[in-house]
Protein backbone atom coordinates (compact mmCIF):
# COMPACT_ATOMS: atom_id res chain seq x y z
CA UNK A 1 -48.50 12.93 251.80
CA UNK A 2 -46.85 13.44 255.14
CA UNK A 3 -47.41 16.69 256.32
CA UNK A 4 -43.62 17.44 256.85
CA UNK A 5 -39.94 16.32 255.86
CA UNK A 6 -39.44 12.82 256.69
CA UNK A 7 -37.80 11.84 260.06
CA UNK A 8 -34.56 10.94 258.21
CA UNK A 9 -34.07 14.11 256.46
CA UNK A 10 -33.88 15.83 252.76
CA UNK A 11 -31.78 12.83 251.18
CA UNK A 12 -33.89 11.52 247.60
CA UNK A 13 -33.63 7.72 247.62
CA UNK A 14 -34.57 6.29 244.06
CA UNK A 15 -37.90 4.46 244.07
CA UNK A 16 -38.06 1.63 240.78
CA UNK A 17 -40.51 -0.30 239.73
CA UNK A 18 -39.95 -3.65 237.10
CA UNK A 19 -43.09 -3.33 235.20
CA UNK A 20 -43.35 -7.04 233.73
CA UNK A 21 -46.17 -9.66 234.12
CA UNK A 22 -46.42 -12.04 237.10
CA UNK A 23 -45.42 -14.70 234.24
CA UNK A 24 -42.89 -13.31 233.37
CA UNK A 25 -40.76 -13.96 236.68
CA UNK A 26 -37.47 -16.01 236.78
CA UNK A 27 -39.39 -18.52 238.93
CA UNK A 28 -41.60 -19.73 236.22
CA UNK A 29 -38.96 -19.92 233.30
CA UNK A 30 -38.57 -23.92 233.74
CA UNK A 31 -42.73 -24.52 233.81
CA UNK A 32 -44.20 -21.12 231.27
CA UNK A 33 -42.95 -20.16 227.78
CA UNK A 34 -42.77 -17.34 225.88
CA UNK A 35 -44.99 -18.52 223.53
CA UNK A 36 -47.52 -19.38 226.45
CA UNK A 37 -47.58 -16.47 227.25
CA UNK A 38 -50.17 -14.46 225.43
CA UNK A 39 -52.65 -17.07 226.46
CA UNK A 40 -52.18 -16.26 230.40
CA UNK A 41 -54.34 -13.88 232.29
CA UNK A 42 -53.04 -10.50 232.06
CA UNK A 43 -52.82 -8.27 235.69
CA UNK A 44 -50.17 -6.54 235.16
CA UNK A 45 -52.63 -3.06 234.04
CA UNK A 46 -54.44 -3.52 237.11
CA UNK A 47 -51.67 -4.28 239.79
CA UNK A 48 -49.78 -1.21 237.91
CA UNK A 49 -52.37 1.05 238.49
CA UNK A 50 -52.92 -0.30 242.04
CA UNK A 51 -49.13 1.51 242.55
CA UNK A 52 -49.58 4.30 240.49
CA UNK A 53 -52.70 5.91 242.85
CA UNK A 54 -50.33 5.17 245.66
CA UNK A 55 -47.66 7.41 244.11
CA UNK A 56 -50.15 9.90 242.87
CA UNK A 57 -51.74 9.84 247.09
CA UNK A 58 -48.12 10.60 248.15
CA UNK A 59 -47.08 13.01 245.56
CA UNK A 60 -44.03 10.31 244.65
CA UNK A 61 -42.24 10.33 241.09
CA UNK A 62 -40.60 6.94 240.19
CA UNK A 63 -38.98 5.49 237.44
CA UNK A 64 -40.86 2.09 235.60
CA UNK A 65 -38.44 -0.15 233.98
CA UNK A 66 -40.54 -1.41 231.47
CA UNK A 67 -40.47 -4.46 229.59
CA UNK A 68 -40.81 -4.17 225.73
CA UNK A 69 -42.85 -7.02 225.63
CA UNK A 70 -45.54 -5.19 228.05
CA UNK A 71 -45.51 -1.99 226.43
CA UNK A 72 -46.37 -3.08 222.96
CA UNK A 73 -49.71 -4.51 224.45
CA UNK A 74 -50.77 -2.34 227.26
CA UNK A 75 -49.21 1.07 225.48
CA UNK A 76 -51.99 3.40 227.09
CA UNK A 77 -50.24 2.40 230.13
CA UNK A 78 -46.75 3.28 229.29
CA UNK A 79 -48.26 6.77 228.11
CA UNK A 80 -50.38 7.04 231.46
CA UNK A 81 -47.05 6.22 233.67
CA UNK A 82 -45.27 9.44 231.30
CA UNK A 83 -47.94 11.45 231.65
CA UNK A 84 -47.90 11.36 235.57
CA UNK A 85 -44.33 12.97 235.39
CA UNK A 86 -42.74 9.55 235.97
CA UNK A 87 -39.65 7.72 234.19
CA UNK A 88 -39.58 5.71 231.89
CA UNK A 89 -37.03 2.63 232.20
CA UNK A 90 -36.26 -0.19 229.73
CA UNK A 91 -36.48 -3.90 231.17
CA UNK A 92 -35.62 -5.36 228.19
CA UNK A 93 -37.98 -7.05 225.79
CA UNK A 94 -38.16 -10.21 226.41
CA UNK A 95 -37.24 -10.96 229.75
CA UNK A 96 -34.60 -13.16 228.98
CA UNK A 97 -31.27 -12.98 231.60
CA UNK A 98 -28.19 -12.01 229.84
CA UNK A 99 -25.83 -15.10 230.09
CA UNK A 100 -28.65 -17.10 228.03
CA UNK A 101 -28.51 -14.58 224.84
CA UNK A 102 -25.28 -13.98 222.68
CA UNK A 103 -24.00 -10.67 222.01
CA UNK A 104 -25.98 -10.00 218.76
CA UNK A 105 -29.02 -11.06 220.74
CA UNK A 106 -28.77 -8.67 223.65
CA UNK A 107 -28.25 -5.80 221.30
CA UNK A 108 -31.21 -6.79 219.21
CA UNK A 109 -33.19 -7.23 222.34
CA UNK A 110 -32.61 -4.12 224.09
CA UNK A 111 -32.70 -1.80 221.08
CA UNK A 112 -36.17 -3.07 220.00
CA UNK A 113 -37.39 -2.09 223.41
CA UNK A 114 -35.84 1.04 223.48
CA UNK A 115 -37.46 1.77 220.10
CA UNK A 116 -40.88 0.91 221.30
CA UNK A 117 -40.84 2.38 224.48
CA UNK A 118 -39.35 5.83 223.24
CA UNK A 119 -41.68 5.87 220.93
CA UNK A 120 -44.64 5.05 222.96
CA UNK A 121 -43.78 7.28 225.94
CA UNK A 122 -42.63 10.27 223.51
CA UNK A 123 -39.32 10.74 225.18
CA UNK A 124 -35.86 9.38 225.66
CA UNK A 125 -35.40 6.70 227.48
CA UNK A 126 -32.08 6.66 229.90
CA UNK A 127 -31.99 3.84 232.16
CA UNK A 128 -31.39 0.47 232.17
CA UNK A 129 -32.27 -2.91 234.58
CA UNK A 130 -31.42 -6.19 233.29
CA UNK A 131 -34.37 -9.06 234.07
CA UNK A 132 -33.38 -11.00 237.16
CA UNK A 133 -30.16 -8.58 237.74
CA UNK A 134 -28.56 -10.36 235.12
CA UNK A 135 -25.29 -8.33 234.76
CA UNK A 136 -22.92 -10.55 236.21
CA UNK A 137 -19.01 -10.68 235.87
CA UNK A 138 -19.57 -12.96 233.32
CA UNK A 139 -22.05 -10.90 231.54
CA UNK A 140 -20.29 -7.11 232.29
CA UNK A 141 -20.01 -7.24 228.18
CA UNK A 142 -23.73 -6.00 228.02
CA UNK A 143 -22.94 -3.00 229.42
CA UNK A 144 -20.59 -1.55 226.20
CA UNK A 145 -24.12 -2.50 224.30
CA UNK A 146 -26.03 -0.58 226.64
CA UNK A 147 -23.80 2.45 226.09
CA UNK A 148 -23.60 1.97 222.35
CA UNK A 149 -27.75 1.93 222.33
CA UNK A 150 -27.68 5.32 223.93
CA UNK A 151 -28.48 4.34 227.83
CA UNK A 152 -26.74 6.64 230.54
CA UNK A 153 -27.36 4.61 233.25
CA UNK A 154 -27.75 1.15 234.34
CA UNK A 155 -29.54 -0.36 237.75
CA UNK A 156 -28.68 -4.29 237.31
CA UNK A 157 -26.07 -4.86 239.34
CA UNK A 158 -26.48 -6.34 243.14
CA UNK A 159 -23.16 -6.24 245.00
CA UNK A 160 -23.99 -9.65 246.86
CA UNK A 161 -23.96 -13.60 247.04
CA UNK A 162 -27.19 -15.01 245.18
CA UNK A 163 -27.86 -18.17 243.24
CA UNK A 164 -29.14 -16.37 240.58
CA UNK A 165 -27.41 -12.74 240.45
CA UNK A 166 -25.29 -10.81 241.71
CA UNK A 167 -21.18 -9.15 241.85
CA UNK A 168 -19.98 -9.54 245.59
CA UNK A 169 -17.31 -7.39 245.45
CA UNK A 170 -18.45 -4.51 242.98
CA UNK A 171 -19.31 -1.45 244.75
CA UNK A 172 -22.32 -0.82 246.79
CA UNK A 173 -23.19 2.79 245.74
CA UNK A 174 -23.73 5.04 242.62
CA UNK A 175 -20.38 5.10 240.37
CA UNK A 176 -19.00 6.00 237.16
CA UNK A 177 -17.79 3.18 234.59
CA UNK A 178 -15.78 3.09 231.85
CA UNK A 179 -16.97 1.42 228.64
CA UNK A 180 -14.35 0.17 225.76
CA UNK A 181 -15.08 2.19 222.62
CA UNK A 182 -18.62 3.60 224.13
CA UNK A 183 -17.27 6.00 226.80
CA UNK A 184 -18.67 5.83 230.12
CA UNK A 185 -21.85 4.41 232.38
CA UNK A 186 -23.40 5.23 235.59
CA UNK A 187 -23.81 2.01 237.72
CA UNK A 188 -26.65 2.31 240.48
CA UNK A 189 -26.55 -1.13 242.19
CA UNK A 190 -29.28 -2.28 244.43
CA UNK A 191 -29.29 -1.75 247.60
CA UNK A 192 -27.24 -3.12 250.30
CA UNK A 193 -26.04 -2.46 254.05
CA UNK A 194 -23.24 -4.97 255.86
CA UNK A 195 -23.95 -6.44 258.89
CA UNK A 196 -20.78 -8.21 260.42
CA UNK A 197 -18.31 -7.89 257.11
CA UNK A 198 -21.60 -9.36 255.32
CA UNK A 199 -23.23 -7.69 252.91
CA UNK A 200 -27.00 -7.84 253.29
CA UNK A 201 -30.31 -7.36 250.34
CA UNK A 202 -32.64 -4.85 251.22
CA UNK A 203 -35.36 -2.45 250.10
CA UNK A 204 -36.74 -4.57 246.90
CA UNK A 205 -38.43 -7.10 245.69
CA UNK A 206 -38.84 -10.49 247.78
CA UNK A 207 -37.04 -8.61 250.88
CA UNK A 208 -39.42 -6.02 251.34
CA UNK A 209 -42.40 -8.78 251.03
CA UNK A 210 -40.08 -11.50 253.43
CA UNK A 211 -38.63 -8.99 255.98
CA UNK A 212 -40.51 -7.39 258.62
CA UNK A 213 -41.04 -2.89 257.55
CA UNK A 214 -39.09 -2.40 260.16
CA UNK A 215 -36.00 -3.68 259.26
CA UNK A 216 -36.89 -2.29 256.02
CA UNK A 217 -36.58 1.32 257.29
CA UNK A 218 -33.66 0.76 259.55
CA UNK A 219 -31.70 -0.18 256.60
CA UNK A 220 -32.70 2.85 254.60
CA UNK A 221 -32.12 5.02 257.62
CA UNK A 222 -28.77 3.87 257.77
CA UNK A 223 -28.10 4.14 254.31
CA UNK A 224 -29.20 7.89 254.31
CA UNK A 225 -27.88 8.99 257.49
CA UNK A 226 -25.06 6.89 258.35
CA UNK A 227 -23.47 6.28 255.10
CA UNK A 228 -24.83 9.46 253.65
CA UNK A 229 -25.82 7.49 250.46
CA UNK A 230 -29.29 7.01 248.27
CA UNK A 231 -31.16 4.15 248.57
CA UNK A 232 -32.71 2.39 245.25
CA UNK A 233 -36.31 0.65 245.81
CA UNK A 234 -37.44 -1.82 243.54
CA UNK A 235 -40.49 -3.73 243.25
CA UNK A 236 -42.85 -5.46 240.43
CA UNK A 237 -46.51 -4.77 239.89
CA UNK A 238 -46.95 -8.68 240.84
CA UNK A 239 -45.51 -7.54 244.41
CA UNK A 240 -48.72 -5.81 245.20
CA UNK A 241 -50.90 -8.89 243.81
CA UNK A 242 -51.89 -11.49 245.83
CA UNK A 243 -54.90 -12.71 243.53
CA UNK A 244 -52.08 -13.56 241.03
CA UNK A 245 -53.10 -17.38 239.41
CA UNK A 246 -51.76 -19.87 240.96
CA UNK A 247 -48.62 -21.42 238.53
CA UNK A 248 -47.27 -25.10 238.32
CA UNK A 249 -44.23 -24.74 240.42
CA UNK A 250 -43.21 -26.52 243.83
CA UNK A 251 -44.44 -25.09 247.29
CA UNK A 252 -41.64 -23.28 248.20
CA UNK A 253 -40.93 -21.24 245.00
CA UNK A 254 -44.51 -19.94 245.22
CA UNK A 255 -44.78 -18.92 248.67
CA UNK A 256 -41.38 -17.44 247.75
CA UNK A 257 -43.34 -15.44 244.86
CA UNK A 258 -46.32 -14.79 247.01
CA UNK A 259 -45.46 -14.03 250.00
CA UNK A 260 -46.73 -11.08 252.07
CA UNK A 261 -47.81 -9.90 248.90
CA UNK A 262 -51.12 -8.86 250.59
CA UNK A 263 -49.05 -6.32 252.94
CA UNK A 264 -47.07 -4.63 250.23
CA UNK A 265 -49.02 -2.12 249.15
CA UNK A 266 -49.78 -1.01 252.53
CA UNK A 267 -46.07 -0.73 253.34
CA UNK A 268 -44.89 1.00 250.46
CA UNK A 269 -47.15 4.01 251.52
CA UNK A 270 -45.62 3.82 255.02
CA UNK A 271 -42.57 3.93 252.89
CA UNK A 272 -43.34 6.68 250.91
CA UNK A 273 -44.48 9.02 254.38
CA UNK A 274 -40.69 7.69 256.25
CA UNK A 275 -38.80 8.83 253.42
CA UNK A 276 -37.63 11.01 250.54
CA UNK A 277 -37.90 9.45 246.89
CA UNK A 278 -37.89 10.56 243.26
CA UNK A 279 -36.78 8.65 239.83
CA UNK A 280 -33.05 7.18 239.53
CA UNK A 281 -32.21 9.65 236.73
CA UNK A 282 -32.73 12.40 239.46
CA UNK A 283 -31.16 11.00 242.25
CA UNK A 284 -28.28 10.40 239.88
CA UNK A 285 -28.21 13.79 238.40
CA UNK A 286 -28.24 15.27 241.87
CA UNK A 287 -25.45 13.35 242.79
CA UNK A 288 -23.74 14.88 239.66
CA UNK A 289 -23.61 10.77 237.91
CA UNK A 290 -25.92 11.84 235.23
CA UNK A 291 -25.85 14.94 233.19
CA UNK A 292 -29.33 15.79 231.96
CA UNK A 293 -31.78 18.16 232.13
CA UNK A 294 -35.68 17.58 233.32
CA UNK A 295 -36.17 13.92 232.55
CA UNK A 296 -39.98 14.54 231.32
């Protein structure tokens, strides 16, 4: 770990992780099943451990958004990730965006991960991310079922333009919502800074592999310093895989997948030495969004 406080000062930014097979991507829904998918090479032990012994080099706590699906067949590695003093997240179980299920079927779907990943991990499990970001206006409904299933917070909404996700106009920082009939929610959206009245993705996922570090840490600089706000960090084990099998999808969509994926792992560490991070349900609870005690 760096030997002092990071250039940009004390602020905690929230470092996540989507723990999910490579397979399990949005990209590959048209071309890979669900029911091909026990028959696919597995990676995502390895390329999770690959991040864990960067965390554990850096001293870093996180929170893993697990899928269901994953932890009922790699459980030693949901228990390893608890052990290390990390969160535990729910992804869902079966990867499935929201506007494709019915009400009954969300509910069904997150609760049976819950289950299984509470009782894997051996302790509650608080927060939220929707596969592919897939709270939407047309899909805020899931989040009265996530506060009827017991979650606190939620991390699946992306205040931008996208062709798959996102909420332009909802707000770009951590913020308390009201539920019908279940009380209230914490919303941490994904990153974001504006650039010209534009609101701009950073600090996850295909950004961090596409856009130069760099830019990377500008934008969390800002974020932290300018706009005296948190940060959220998200990336998959797949990110920090470029050995991943090759899948039957056009040119483009791969290298969109693939990309950089090489340099990832190298400038997450970088990342990790710039800057502050812990789990979301600390960052939260530091910003007085989540009342709770030690997460572990």
């Amino acid at each position: 770990m760096s030997a002092s406080w990071p250039k940009w000062g004390p602020m905690k930014n929230a470092l996540t992780f989507d723990v999910e097979e490579y397979f399990h991507a949005e990209v590959f829904s048209g071309v890979l099943r669900p029911e091909d998918w026990p028959g696919l090479e597995s990676r995502v032990e390895h390329s999770t451990q690959r991040l864990l012994d960067i965390l554990d080099r850096e001293r870093v706590r996180a929170t893993f958004f697990v899928l269901g699906w994953v932890a009922e067949r790699h459980p030693a590695l949901v228990r390893e990730i608890a052990a290390l003093g990390h969160e535990i997240g729910c992804h869902g179980y079966g990867h499935r965006m929201i506007q494709h299920l019915e009400r009954h079927e969300f509910a069904e779907d997150v609760r049976r991960a819950k289950k299984v990943l509470e009782d894997t991990a051996g302790a509650a499990v608080m927060g939220y991310r929707a596969p592919t970001f897939s709270v939407m206006r047309e899909t805020l409904w899931s989040l009265e079922i996530l506060g009827e299933a017991g979650f606190l917070y939620d991390s699946s909404i992306f205040p931008i333009v996208h062709d798959r996700y996102g909420i332009p106009d909802a707000p770009r920082f951590p913020h308390r919502l009201r539920l019908n009939g279940a009380g209230g929610i914490t919303e941490f959206p994904l990153s974001t800074v504006t650039l010209l009245g534009r609101r701009l993705p950073v600090a996850g996922g295909g950004y961090f592999r596409l856009l130069p570090y760099e830019m990377t840490r500008r934008a969390i600089a800002r974020l932290n310093v300018r706009e005296r706000q948190p940060a959220i960090v998200y990336l998959h084990p797949w990110d920090v895989d470029p050995d991943q099998p090759r899948q039957p999808v056009n040119a483009f969509s791969w290298w969109r997948h693939t990309v950089n994926a090489d340099k990832v792992a190298g400038r997450l560490q970088r990342l990790l030495q710039d800057f502050r991070f812990a789990p979301a349900c600390e960052v939260l609870a530091d910003s007085d969004l989540l009342p709770m005690g030690d997460p572990r």
